[in-house]
Protein backbone atom coordinates (compact mmCIF):
# COMPACT_ATOMS: atom_id res chain seq x y z
CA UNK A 1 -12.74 -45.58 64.70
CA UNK A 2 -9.59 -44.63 62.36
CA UNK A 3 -10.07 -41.62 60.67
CA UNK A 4 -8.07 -40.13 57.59
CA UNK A 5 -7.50 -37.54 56.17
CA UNK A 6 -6.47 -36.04 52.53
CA UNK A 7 -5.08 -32.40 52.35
CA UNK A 8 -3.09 -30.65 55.67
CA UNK A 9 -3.30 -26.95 54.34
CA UNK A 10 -4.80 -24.14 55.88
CA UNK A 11 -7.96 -26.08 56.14
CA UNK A 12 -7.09 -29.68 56.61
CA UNK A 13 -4.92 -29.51 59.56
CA UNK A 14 -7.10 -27.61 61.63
CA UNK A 15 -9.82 -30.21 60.82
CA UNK A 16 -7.06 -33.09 61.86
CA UNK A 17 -6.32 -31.54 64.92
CA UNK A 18 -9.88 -30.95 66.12
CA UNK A 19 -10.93 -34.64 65.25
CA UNK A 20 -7.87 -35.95 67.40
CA UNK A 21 -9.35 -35.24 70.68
CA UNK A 22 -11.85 -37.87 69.82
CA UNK A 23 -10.09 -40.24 67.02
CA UNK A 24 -6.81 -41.29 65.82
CA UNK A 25 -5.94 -39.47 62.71
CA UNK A 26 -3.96 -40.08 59.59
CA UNK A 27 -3.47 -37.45 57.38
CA UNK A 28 -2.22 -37.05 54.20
CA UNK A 29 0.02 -34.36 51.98
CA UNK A 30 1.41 -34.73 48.92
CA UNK A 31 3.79 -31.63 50.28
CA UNK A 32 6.69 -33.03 51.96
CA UNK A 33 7.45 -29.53 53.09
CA UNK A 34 3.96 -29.57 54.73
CA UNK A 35 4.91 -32.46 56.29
CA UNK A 36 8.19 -31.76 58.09
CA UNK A 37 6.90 -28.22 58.75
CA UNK A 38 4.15 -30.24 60.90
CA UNK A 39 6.13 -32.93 62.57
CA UNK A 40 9.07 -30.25 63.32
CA UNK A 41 6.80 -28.54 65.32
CA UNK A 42 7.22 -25.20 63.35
CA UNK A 43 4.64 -22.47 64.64
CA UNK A 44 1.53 -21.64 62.65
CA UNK A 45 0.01 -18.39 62.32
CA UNK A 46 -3.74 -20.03 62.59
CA UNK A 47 -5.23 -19.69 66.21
CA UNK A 48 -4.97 -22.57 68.82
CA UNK A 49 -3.69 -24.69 66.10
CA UNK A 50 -0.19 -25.25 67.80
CA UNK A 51 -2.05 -25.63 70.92
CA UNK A 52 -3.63 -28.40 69.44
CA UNK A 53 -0.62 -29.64 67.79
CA UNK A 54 1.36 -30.20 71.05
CA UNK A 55 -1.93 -31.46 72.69
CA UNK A 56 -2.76 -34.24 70.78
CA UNK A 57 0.07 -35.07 68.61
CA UNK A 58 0.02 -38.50 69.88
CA UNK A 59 -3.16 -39.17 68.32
CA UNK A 60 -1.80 -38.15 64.62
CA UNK A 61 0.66 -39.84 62.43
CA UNK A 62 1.24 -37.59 58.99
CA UNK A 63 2.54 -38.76 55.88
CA UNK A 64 3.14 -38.13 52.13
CA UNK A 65 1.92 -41.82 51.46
CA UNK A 66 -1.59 -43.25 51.01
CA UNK A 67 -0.62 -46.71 52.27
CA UNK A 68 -1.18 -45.20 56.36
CA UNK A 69 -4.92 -44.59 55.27
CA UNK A 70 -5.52 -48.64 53.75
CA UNK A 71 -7.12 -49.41 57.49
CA UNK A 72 -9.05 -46.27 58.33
CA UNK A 73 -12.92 -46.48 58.26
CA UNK A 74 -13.67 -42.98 56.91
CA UNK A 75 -12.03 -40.75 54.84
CA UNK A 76 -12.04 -36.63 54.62
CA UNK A 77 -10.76 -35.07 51.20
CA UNK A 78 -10.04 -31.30 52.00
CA UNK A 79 -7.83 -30.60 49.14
CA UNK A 80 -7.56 -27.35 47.39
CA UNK A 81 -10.27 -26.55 44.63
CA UNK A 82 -9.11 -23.51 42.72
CA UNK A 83 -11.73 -20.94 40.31
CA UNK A 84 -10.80 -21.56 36.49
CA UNK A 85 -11.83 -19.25 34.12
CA UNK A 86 -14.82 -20.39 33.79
CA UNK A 87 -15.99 -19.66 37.09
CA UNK A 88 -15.80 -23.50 38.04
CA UNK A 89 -13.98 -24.94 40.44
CA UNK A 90 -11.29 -27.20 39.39
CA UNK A 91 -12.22 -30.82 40.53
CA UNK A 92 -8.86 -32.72 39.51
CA UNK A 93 -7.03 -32.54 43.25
CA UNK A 94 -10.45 -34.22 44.75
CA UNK A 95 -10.75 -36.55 41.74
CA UNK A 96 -6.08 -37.67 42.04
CA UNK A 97 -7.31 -38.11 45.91
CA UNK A 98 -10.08 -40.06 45.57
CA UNK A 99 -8.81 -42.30 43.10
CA UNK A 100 -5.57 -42.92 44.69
CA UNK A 101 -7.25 -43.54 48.26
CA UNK A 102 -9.62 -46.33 46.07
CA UNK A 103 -6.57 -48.37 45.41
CA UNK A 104 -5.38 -48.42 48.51
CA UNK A 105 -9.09 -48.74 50.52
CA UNK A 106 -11.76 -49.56 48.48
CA UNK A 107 -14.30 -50.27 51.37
CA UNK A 108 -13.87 -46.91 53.13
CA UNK A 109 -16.56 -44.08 53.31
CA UNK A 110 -14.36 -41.02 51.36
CA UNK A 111 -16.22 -37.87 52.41
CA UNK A 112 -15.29 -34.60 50.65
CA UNK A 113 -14.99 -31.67 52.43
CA UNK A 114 -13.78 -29.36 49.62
CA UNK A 115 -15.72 -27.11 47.81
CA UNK A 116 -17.02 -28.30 44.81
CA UNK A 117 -19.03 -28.01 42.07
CA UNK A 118 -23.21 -28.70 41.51
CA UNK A 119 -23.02 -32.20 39.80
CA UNK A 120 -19.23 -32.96 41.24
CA UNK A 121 -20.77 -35.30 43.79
CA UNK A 122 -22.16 -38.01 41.28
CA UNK A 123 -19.04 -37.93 39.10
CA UNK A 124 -16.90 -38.74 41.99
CA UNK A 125 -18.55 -41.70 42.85
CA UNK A 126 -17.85 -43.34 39.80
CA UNK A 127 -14.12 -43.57 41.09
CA UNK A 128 -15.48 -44.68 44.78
CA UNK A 129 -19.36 -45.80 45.78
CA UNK A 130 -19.42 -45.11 49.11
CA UNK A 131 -18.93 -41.43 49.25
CA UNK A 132 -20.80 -38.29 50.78
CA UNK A 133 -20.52 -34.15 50.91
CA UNK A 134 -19.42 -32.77 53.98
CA UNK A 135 -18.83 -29.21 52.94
CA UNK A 136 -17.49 -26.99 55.68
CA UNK A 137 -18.57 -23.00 56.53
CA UNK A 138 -15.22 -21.39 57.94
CA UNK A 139 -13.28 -18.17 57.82
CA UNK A 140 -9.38 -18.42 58.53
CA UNK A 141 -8.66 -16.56 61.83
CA UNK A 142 -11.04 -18.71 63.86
CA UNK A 143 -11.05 -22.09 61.79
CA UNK A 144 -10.51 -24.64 65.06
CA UNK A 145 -13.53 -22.16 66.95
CA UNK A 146 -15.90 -22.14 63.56
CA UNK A 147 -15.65 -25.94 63.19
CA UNK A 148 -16.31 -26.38 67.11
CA UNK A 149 -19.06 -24.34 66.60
CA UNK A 150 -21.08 -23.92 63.52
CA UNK A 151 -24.69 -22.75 62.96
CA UNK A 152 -25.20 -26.43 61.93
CA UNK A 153 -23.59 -29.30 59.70
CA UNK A 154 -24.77 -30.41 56.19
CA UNK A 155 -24.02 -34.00 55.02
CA UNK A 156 -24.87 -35.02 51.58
CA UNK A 157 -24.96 -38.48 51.56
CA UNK A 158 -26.24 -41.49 49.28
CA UNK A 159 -27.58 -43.67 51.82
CA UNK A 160 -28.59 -42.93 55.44
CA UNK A 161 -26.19 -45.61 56.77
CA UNK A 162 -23.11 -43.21 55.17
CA UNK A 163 -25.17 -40.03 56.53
CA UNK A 164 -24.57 -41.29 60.13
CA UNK A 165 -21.45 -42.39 59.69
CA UNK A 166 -20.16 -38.56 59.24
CA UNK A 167 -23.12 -37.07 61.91
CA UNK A 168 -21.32 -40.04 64.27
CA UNK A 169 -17.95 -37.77 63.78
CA UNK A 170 -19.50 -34.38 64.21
CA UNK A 171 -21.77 -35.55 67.29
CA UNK A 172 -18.53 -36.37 69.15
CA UNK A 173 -17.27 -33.06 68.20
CA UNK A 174 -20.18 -31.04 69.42
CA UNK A 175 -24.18 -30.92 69.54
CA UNK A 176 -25.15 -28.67 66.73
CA UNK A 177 -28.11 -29.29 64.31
CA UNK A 178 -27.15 -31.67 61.82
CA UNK A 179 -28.85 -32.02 58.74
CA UNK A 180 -29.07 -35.25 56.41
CA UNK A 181 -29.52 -34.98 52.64
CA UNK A 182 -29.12 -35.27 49.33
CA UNK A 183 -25.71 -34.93 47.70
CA UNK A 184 -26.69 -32.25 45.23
CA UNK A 185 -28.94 -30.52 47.54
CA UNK A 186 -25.59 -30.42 49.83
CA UNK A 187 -23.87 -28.84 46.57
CA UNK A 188 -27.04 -26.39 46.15
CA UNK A 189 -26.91 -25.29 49.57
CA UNK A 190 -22.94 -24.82 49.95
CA UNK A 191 -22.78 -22.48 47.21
CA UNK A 192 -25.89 -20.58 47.63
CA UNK A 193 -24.39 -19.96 51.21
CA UNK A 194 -21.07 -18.68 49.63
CA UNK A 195 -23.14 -16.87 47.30
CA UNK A 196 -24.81 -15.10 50.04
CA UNK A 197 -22.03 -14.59 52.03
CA UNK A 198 -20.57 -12.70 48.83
CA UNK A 199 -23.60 -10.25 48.37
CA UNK A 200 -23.39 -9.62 51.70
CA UNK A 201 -19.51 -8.41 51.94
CA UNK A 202 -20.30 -6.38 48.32
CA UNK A 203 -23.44 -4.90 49.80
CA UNK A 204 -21.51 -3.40 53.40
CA UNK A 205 -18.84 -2.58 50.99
CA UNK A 206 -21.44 -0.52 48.74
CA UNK A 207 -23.02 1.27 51.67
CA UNK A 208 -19.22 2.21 52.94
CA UNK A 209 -18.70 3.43 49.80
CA UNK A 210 -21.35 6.15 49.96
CA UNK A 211 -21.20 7.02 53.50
CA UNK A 212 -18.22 8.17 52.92
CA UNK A 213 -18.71 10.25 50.19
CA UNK A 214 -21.66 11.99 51.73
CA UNK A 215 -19.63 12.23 55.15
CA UNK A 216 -21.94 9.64 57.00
């Protein structure tokens, strides 16, 4: 199986690297700096990710250009998705990825990996059909160790046939639970996560707050 991949930043390339012990990879940047910094072999601050990079380089081929992803069976978007005033997160990267990928590979399954917002799914696949949520539950400092091991995996996906397809990936990867469902339930639960993962840091940070001024 060829698998691509949109978006080599702090995120993307660890993702690359991981799948190339199983898969050839193609990724993707529109930053040409990104990409000779990668194929120069320049040393990145992100654990075992030049390990990686040394390991299994002959399993990736990097590029600025789409045309290296027109034969690949699956797709990952992991492109940045930054807060707007609003509170939203801004969709266009994801939406310029997906559409240029369509031109060049119409047929492929595109799964996004970015965060995203509640209703994003179902707009996206107006540009491409076959397309599911892979959202991803990470912290930078142990990226390459959190996606070899997660709690579990949540695919949001259309049809079950496109559901396996991405569990088929992941299985290969490791045997955590995976769990099949609906694209906006995938939305649902990646936010509520983050949500939760928020009140938690603001809640330790609370009870810091007055230990310390009482001297506990």
């Amino acid at each position: 199986m060829k698998v691509g991949l949109i978006g080599l930043g702090k995120l993307g390339l660890p993702l690359a690297l991981l799948m190339a012990r199983h898969f050839r990879v193609y990724g993707v940047d529109v930053n040409e700096e990104r990409i000779r910094s990668i194929n120069e072999n320049q040393r990145f601050l992100e654990p075992q990710v030049n390990e990686y990079l040394s390991r299994y380089r002959t399993h990736l081929k990097f590029s600025t250009s789409y045309e290296i992803l027109e034969d690949c069976d699956i797709v990952f978007v992991i492109t940045q998705t930054p807060s707007m005033p609003d509170g939203k997160f801004d969709l266009r990267y994801v939406k310029s990825a997906v559409q240029k990928l369509h031109k060049i590979n119409p047929e492929c399954l595109v799964v996004i990996s970015s965060t995203i917002n509640i209703g994003d799914m179902d707009k996206l696949r107006k540009i491409h059909e076959r397309i599911a949520y892979n959202p991803e539950f990470i912290r930078q400092g142990s990226i390459i160790k959190d996606f070899n091991n997660p709690k579990f995996v949540i695919i949001g996906a259309y049809s079950k046939q496109d559901g396996e397809k991405v569990a088929e990936i992941w299985r290969k990867i490791h045997n955590k639970p995976i769990y099949i469902v609906k694209p906006v339930e995938a939305e649902i639960i990646k936010l509520g996560l983050n949500f939760s993962f928020t009140l938690a840091i603001s809640f330790a940070n609370a009870m810091g707050e007055i230990c310390e001024r009482f001297n506990a």
